[in-house]
C-alpha atoms as a PDB file:
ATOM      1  CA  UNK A   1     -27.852 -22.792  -3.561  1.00  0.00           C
ATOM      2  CA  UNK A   2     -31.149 -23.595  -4.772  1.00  0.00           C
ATOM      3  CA  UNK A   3     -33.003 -22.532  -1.592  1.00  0.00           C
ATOM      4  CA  UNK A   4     -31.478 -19.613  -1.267  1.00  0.00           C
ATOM      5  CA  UNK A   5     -33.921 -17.486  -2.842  1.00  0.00           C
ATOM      6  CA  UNK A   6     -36.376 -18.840  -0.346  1.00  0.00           C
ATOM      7  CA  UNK A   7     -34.287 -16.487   2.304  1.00  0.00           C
ATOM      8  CA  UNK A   8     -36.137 -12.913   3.232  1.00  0.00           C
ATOM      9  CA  UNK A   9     -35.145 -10.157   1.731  1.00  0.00           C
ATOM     10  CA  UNK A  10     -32.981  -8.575   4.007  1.00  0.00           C
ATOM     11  CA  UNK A  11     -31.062 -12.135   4.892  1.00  0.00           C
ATOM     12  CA  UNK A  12     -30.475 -12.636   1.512  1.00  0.00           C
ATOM     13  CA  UNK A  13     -29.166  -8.746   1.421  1.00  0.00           C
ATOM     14  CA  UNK A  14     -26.635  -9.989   4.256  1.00  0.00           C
ATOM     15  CA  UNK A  15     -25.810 -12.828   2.827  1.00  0.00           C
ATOM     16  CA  UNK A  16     -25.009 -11.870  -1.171  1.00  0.00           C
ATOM     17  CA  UNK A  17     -22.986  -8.450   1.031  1.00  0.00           C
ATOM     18  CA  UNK A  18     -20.199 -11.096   2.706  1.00  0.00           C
ATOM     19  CA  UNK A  19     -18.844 -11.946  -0.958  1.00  0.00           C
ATOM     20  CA  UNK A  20     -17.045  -9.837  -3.437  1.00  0.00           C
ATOM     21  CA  UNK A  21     -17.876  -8.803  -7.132  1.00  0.00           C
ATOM     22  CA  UNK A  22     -16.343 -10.539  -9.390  1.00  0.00           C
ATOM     23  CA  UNK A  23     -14.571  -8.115 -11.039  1.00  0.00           C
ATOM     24  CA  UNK A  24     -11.267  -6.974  -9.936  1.00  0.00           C
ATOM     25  CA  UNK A  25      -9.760  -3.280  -9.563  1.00  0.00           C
ATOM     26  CA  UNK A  26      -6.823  -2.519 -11.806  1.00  0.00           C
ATOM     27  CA  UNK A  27      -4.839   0.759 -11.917  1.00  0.00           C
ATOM     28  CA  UNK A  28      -2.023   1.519 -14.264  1.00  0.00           C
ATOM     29  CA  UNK A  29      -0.294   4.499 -15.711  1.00  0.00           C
ATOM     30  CA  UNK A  30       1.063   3.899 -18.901  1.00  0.00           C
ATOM     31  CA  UNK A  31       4.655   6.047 -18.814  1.00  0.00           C
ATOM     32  CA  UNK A  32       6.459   7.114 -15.282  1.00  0.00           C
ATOM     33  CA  UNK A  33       5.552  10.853 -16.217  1.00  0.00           C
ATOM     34  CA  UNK A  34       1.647   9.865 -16.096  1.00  0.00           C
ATOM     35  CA  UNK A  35       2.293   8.285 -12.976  1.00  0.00           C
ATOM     36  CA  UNK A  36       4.467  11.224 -11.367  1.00  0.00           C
ATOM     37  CA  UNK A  37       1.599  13.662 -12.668  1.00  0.00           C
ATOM     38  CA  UNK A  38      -0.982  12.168 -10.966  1.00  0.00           C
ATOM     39  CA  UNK A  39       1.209  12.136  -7.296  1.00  0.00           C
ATOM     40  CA  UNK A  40       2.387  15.680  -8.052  1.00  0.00           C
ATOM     41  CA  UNK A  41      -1.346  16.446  -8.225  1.00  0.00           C
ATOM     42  CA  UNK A  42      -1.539  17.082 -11.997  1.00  0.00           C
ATOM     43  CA  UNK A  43      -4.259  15.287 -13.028  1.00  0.00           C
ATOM     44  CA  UNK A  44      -7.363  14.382 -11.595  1.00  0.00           C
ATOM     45  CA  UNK A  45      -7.289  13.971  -7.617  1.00  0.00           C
ATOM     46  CA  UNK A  46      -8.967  10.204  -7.111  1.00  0.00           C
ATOM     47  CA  UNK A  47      -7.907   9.194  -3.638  1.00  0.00           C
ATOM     48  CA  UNK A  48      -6.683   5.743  -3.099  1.00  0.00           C
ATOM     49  CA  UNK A  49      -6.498   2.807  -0.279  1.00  0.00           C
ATOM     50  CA  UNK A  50      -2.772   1.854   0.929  1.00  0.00           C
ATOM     51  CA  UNK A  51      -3.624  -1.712   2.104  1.00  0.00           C
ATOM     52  CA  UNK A  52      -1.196  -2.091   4.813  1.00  0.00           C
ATOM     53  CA  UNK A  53       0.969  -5.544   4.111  1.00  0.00           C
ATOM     54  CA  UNK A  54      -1.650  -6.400   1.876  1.00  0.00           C
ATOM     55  CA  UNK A  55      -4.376  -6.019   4.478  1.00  0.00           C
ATOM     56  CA  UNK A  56      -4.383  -9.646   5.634  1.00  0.00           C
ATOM     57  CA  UNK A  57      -7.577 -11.447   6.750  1.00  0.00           C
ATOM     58  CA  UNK A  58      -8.567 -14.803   8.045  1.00  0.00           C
ATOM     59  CA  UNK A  59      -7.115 -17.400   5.199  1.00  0.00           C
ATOM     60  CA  UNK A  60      -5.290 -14.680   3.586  1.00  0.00           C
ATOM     61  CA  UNK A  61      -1.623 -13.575   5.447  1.00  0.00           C
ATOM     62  CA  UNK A  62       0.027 -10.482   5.064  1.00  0.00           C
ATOM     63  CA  UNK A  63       3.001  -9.918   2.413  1.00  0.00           C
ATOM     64  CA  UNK A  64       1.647 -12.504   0.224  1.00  0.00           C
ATOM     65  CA  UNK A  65       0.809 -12.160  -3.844  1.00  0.00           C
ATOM     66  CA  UNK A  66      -2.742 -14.360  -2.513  1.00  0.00           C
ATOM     67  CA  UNK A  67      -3.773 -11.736  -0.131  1.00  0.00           C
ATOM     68  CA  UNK A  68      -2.727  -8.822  -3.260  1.00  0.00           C
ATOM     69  CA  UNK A  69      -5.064 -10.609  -5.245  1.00  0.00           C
ATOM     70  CA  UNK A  70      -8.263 -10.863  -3.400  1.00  0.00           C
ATOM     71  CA  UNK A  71      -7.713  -7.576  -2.097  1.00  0.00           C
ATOM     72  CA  UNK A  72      -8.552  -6.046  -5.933  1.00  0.00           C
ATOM     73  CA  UNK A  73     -12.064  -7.156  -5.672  1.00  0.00           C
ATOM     74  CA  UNK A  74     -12.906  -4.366  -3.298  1.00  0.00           C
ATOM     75  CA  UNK A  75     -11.257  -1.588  -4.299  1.00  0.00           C
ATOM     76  CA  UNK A  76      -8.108  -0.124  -6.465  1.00  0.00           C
ATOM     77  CA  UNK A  77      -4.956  -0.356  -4.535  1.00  0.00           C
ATOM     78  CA  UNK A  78      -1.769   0.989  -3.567  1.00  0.00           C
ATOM     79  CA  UNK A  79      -0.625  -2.130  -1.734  1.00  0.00           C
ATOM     80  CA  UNK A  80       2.393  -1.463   0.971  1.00  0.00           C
ATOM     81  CA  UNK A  81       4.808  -4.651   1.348  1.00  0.00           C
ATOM     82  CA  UNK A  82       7.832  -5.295   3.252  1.00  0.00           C
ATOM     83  CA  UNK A  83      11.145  -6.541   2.192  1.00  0.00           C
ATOM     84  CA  UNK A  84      13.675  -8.425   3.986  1.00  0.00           C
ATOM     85  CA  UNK A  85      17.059 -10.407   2.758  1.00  0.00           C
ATOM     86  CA  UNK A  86      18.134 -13.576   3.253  1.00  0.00           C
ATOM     87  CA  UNK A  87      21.423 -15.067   4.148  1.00  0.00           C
ATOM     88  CA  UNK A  88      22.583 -15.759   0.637  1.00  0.00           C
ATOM     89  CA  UNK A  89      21.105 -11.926  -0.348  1.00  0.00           C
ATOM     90  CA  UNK A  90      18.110 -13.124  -2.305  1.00  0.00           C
ATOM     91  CA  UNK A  91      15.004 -10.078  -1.628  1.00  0.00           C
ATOM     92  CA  UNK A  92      12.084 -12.166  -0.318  1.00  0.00           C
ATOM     93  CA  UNK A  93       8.291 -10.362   1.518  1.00  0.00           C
ATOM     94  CA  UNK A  94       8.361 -10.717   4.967  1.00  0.00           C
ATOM     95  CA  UNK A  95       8.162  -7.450   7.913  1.00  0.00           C
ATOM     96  CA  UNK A  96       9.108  -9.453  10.994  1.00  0.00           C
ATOM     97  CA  UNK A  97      12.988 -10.118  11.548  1.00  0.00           C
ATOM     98  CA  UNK A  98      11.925 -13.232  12.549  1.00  0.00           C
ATOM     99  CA  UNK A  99      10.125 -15.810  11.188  1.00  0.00           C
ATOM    100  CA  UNK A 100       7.876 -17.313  13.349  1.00  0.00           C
ATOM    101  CA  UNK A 101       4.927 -15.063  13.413  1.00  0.00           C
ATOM    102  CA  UNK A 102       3.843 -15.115   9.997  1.00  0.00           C
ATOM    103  CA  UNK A 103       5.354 -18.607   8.851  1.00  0.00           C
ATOM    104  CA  UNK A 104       6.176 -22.144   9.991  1.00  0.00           C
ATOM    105  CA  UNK A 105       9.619 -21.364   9.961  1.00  0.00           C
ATOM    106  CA  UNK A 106      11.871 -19.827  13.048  1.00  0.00           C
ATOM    107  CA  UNK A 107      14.871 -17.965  13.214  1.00  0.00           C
ATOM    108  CA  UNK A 108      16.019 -14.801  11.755  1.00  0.00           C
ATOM    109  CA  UNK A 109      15.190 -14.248   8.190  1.00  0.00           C
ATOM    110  CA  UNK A 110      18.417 -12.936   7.015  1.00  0.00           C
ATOM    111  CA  UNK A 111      20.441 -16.185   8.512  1.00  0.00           C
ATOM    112  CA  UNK A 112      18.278 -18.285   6.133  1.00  0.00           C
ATOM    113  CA  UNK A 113      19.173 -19.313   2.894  1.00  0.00           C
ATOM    114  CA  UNK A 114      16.515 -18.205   0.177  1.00  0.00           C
ATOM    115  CA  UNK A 115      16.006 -22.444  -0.457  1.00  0.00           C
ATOM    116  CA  UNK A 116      14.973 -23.268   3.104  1.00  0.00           C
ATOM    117  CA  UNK A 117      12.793 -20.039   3.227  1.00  0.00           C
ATOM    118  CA  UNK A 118      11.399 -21.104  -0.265  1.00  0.00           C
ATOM    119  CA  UNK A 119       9.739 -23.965   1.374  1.00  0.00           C
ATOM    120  CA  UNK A 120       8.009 -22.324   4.013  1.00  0.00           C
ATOM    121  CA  UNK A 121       3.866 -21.597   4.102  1.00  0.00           C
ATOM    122  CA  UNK A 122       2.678 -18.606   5.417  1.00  0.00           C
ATOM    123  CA  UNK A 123       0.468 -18.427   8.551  1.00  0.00           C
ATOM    124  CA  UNK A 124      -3.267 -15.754   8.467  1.00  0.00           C
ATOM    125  CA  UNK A 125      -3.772 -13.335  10.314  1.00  0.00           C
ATOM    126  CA  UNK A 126      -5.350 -16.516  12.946  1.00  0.00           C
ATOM    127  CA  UNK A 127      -2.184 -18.266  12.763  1.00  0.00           C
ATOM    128  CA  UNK A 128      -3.680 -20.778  10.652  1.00  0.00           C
ATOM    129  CA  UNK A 129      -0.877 -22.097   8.251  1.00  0.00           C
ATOM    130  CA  UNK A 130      -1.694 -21.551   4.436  1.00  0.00           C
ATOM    131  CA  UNK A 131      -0.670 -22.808   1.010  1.00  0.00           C
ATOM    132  CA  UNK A 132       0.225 -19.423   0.340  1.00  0.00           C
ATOM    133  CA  UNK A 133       4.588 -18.968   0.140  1.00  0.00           C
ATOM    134  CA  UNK A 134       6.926 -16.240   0.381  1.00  0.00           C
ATOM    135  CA  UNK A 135       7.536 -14.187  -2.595  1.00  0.00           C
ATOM    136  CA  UNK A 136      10.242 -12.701  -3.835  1.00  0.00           C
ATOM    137  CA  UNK A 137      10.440  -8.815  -4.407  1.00  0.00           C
ATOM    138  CA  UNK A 138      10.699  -9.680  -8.193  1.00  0.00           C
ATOM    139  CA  UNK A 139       7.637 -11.993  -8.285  1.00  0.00           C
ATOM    140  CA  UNK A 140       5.579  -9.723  -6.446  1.00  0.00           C
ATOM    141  CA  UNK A 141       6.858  -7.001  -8.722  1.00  0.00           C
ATOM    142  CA  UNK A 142       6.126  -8.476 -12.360  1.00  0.00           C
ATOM    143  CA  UNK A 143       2.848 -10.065 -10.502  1.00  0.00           C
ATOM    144  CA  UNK A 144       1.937  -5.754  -9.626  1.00  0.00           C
ATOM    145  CA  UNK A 145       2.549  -4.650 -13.540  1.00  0.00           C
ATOM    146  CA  UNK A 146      -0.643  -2.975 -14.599  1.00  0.00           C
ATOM    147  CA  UNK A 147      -2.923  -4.178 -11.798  1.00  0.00           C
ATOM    148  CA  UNK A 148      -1.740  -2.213  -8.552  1.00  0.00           C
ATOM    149  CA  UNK A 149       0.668   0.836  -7.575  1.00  0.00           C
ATOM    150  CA  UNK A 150       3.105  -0.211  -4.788  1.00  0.00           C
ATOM    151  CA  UNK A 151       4.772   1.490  -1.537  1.00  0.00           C
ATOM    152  CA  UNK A 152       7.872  -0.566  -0.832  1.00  0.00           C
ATOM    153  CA  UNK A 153       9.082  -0.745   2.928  1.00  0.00           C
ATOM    154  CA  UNK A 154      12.720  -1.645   2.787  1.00  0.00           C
ATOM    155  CA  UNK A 155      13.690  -2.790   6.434  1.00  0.00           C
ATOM    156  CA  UNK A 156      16.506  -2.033   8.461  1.00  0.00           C
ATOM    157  CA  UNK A 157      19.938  -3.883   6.816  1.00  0.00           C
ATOM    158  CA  UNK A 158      18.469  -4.089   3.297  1.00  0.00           C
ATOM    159  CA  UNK A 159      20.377  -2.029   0.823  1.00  0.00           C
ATOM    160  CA  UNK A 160      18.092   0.787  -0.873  1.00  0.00           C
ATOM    161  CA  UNK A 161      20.245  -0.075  -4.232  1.00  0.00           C
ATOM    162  CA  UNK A 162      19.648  -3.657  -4.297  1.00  0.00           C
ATOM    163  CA  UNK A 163      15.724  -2.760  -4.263  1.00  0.00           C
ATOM    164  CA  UNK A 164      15.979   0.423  -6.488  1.00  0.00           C
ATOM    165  CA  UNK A 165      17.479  -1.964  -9.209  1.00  0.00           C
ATOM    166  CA  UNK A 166      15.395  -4.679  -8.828  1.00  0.00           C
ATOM    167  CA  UNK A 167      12.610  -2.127  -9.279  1.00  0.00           C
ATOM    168  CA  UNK A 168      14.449  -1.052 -12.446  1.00  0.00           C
ATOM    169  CA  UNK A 169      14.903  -4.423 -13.512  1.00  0.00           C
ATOM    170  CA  UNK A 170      10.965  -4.908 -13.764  1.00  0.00           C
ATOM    171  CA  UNK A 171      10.358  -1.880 -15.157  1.00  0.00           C
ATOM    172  CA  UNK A 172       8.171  -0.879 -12.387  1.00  0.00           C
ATOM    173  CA  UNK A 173       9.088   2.928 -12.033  1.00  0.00           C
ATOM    174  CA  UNK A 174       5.568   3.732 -12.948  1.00  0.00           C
ATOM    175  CA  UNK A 175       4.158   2.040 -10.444  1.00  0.00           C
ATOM    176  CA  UNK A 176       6.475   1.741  -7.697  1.00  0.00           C
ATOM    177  CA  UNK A 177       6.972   4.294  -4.990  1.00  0.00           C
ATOM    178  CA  UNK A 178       9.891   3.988  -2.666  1.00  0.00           C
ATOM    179  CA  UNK A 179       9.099   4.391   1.412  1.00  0.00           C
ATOM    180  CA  UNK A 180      12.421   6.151   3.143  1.00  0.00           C
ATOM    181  CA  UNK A 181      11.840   7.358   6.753  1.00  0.00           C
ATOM    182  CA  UNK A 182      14.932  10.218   7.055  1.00  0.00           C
ATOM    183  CA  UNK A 183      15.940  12.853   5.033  1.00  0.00           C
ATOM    184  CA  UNK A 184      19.387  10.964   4.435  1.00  0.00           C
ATOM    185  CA  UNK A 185      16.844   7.546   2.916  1.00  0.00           C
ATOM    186  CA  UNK A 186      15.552   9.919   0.966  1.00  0.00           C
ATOM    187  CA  UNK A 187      18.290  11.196  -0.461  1.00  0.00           C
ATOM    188  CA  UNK A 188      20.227   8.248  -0.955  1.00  0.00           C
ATOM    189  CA  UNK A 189      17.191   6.766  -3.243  1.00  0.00           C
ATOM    190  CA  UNK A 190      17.023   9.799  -5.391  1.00  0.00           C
ATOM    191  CA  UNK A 191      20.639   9.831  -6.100  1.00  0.00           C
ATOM    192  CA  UNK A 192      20.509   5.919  -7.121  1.00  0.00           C
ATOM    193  CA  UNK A 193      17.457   7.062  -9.287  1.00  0.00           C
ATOM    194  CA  UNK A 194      16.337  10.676  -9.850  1.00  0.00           C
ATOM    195  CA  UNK A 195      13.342   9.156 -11.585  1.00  0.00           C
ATOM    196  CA  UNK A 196      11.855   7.382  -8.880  1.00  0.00           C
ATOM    197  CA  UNK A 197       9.118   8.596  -6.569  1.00  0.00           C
ATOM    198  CA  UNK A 198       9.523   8.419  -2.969  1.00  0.00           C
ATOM    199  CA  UNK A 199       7.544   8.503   0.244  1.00  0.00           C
ATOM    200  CA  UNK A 200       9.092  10.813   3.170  1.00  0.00           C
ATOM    201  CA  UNK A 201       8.269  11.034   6.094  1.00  0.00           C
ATOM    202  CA  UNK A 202       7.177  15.225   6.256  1.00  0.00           C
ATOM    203  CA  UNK A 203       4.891  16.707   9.019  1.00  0.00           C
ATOM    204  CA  UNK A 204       5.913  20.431   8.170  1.00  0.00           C
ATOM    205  CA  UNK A 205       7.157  22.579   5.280  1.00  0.00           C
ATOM    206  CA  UNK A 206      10.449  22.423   6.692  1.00  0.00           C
ATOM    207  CA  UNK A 207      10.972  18.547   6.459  1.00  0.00           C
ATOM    208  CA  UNK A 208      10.278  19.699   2.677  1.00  0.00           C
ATOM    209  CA  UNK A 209      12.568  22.451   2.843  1.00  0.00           C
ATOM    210  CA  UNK A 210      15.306  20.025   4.463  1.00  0.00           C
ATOM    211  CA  UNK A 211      14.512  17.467   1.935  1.00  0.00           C
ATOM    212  CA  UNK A 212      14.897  20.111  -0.675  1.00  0.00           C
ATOM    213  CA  UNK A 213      18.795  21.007   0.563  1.00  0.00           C
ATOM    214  CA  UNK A 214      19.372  17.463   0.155  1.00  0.00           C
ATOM    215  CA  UNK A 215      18.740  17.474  -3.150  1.00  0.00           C
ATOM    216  CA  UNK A 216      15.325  15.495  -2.967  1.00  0.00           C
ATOM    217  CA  UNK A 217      12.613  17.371  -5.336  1.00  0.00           C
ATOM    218  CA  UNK A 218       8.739  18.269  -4.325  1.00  0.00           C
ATOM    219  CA  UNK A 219       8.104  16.430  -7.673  1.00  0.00           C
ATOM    220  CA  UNK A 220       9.506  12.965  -6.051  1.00  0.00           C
ATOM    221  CA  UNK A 221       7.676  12.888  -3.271  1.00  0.00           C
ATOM    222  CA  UNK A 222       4.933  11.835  -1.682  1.00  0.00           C
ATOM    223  CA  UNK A 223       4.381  12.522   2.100  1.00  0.00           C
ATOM    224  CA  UNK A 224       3.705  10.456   4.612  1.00  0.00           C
ATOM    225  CA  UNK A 225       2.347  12.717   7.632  1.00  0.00           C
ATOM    226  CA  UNK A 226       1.803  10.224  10.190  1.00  0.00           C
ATOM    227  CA  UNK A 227      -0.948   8.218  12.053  1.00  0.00           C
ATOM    228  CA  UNK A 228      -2.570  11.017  13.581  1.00  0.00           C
ATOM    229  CA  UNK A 229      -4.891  13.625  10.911  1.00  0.00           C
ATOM    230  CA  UNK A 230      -3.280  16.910  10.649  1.00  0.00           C
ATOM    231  CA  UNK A 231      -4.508  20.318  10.272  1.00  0.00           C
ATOM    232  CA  UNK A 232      -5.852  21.014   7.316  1.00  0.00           C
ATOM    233  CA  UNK A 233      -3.555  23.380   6.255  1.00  0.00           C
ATOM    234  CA  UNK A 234      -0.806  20.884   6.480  1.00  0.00           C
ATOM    235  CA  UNK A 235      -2.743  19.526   3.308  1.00  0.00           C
ATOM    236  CA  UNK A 236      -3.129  22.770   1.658  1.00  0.00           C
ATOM    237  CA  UNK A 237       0.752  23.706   1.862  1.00  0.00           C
ATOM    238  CA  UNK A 238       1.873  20.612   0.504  1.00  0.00           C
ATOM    239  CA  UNK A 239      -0.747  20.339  -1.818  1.00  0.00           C
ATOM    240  CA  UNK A 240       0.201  23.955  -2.991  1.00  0.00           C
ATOM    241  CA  UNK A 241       3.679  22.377  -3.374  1.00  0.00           C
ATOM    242  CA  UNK A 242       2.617  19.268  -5.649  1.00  0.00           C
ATOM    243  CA  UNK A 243       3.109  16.731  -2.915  1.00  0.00           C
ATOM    244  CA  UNK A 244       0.379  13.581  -2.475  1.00  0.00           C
ATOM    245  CA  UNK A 245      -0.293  13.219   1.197  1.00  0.00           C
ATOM    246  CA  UNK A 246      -1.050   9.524   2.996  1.00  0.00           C
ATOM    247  CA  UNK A 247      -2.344   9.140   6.741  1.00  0.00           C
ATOM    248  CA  UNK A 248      -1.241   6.130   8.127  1.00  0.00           C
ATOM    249  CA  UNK A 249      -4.647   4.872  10.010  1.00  0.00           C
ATOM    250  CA  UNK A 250      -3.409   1.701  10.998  1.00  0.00           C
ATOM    251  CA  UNK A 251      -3.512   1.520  14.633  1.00  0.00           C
ATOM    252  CA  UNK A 252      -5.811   3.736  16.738  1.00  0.00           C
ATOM    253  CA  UNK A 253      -7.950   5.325  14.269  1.00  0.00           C
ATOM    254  CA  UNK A 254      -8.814   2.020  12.296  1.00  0.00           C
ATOM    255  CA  UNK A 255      -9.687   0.934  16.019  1.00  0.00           C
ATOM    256  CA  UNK A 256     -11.943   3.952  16.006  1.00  0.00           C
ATOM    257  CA  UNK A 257     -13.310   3.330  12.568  1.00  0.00           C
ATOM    258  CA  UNK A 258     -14.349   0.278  13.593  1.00  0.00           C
ATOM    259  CA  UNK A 259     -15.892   1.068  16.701  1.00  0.00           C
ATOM    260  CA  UNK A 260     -18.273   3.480  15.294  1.00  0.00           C
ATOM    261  CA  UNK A 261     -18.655   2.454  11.649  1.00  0.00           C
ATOM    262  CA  UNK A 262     -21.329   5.340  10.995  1.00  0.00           C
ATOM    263  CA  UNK A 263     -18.911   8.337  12.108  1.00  0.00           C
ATOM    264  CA  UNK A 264     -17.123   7.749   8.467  1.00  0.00           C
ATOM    265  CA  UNK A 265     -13.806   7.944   9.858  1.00  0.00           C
ATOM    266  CA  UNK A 266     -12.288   7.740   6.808  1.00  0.00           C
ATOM    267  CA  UNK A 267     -14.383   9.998   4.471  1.00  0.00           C
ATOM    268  CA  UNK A 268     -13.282  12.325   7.206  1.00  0.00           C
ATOM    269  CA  UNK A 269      -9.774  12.254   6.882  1.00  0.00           C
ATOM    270  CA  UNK A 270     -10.736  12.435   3.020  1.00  0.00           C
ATOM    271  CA  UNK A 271     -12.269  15.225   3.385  1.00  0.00           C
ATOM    272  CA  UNK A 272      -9.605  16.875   5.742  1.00  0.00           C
ATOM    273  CA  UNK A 273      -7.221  16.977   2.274  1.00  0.00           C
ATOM    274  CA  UNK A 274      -5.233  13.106   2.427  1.00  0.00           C
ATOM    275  CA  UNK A 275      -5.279  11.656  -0.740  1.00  0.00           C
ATOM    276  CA  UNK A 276      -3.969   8.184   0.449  1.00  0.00           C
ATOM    277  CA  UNK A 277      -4.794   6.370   4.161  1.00  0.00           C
ATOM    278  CA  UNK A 278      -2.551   3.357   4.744  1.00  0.00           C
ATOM    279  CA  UNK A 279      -4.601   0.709   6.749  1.00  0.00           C
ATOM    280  CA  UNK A 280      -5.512  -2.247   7.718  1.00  0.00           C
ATOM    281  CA  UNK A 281      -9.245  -2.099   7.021  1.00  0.00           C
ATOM    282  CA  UNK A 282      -9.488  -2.291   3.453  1.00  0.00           C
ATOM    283  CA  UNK A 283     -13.030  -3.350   3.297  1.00  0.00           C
ATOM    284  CA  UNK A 284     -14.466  -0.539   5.875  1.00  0.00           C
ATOM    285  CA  UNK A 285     -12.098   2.191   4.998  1.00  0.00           C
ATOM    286  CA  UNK A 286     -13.605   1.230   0.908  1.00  0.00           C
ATOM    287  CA  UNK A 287     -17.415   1.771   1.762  1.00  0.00           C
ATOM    288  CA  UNK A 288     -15.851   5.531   2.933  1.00  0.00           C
ATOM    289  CA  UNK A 289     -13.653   5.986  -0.012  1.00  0.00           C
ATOM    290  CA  UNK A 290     -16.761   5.068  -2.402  1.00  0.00           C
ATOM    291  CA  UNK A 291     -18.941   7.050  -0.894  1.00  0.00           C
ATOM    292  CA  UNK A 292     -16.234   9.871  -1.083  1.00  0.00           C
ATOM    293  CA  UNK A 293     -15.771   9.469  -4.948  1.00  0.00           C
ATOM    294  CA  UNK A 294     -19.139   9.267  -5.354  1.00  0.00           C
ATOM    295  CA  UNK A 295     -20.132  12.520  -4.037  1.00  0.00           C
ATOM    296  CA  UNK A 296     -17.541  14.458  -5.510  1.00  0.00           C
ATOM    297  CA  UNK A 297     -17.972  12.202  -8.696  1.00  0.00           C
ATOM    298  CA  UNK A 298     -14.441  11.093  -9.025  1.00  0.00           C
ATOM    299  CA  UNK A 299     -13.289   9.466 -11.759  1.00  0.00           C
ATOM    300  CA  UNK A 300      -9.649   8.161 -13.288  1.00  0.00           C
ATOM    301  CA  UNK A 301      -8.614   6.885 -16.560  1.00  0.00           C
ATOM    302  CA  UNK A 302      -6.040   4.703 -14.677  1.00  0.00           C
ATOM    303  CA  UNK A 303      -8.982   3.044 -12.798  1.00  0.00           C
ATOM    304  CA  UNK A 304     -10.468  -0.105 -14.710  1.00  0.00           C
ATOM    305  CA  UNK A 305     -11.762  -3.331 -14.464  1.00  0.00           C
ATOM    306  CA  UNK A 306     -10.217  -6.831 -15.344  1.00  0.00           C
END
């Protein structure tokens, strides 16, 4: 390290850019009504980063408290996460059925017990093996109080309720938000919890309208409305209506994002109306959202630094 002020300007530029600040990101609301205010659009709009499974990198996998962690360096996050069950029912992080992609183990998660899966590493996104484990839904939980706002995916065979009061159990209702992708999800979580906030899956006003006959509120949601940018008077309506919208740009338009860095693919969509873009690109997609805030000098009292 001594030398390295001997470097030119712009290498040392290049260099100092591939490491993080030091600080972390933290966002917290302090009662579930703060937190349903700001998705319902009642306080200040400040536009946030879904990081998709964490967004994994090289050395850090997905669906792992590790990869959580060093993702709050760059930016404040809503970090999506997956949850699967074992054989014995225990709630553990993990998207595949199977094992073997992400871990050393094999075999289907849920005919595992939780004590065999508790001694399994997780692999990057390389398929280099880590020291990082698998959590469980309540580690990752009490590890997300007052540092991160969550979308949890439950997958297929999971029961909402186990998750719903394992969500209670933490007391993470204020920063917790539920992913369902049918009306029917959606209604069965509000009726286990009418408090909770949940993420449908809504490309029109009359998903809303359905959800609405179900019993599901505008104020509990938050719409997911897909992986492709909509019009933007898709945004308007449901912004009209109190409903948060994400894009989902995992997939081609992170491709495109990364292609052609300049176009701003992201500030785009920003601009468009979303107020949340799930992807995979959390570093990219954060030099966009910046530059977003920054223009339209956007600010949150939830927003600090640890």
């Amino acid at each position: 390290m001594k030398n390295l002020w001997r470097l030119s300007p712009l290498v040392l530029i290049l260099f100092l850019s591939c490491f993080p600040p030091a600080k972390k990101h933290s966002i917290s609301f302090a009662t579930e009504a703060d937190f349903r205010n700001f998705l319902n659009r009642k306080s200040n709009s400040f536009p946030l980063i879904s990081a998709h499974r964490g967004a994994p990198t090289s050395e850090f996998p997905e669906n792992a408290i590790e990869t959580f962690e060093q993702g709050r360096l760059w930016q404040p996050l809503v970090i999506e996460f997956d949850v699967a069950m074992t054989q014995d029912s225990a709630l553990v992080l993990m998207h595949d059925d199977r094992l073997d992609r992400t871990s050393n183990g094999t075999g289907l998660v849920r005919e595992q017990s939780f004590e065999a899966i508790r001694k399994l590493n997780l692999k990057d996104q390389n398929g280099k093996l880590t020291s990082a484990r698998i959590p469980t839904l309540e580690e990752v939980l009490i590890w997300g109080k007052d540092k991160v706002l969550f979308t949890v995916d439950v997958k297929r065979g999971v029961p909402f309720s186990k998750v719903v009061k394992a969500i209670e159990k933490a007391g993470a209702a204020r920063y917790a938000i539920v992913i369902t992708y049918n009306a029917n999800q959606a209604q069965e979580v509000h009726q286990l919890n009418p408090s909770l906030m949940i993420s449908v899956s809504a490309r029109s006003v009359a998903d809303l309208d359905r959800l609405n006959a179900l019993g599901v509120p505008d104020n509990r949601m938050v719409a997911f409305v897909g992986t492709s940018v909509p019009d933007e008077s898709l945004f308007k309506a449901f912004h009209e209506r109190g409903i948060s919208c994400i894009v989902g740009t995992m997939g081609n338009l992170d491709k495109s994002a990364l292609a052609n860095p300049s176009n701003q693919v992201y500030k785009g969509i920003l601009e468009k109306g979303a107020d949340f873009i799930s992807t995979d690109e959390l570093r990219l997609s954060g030099e966009d959202f910046d530059a977003f805030r920054n223009t339209n000098k956007l600010v949150i009292k939830a927003h600090k630094f640890q």
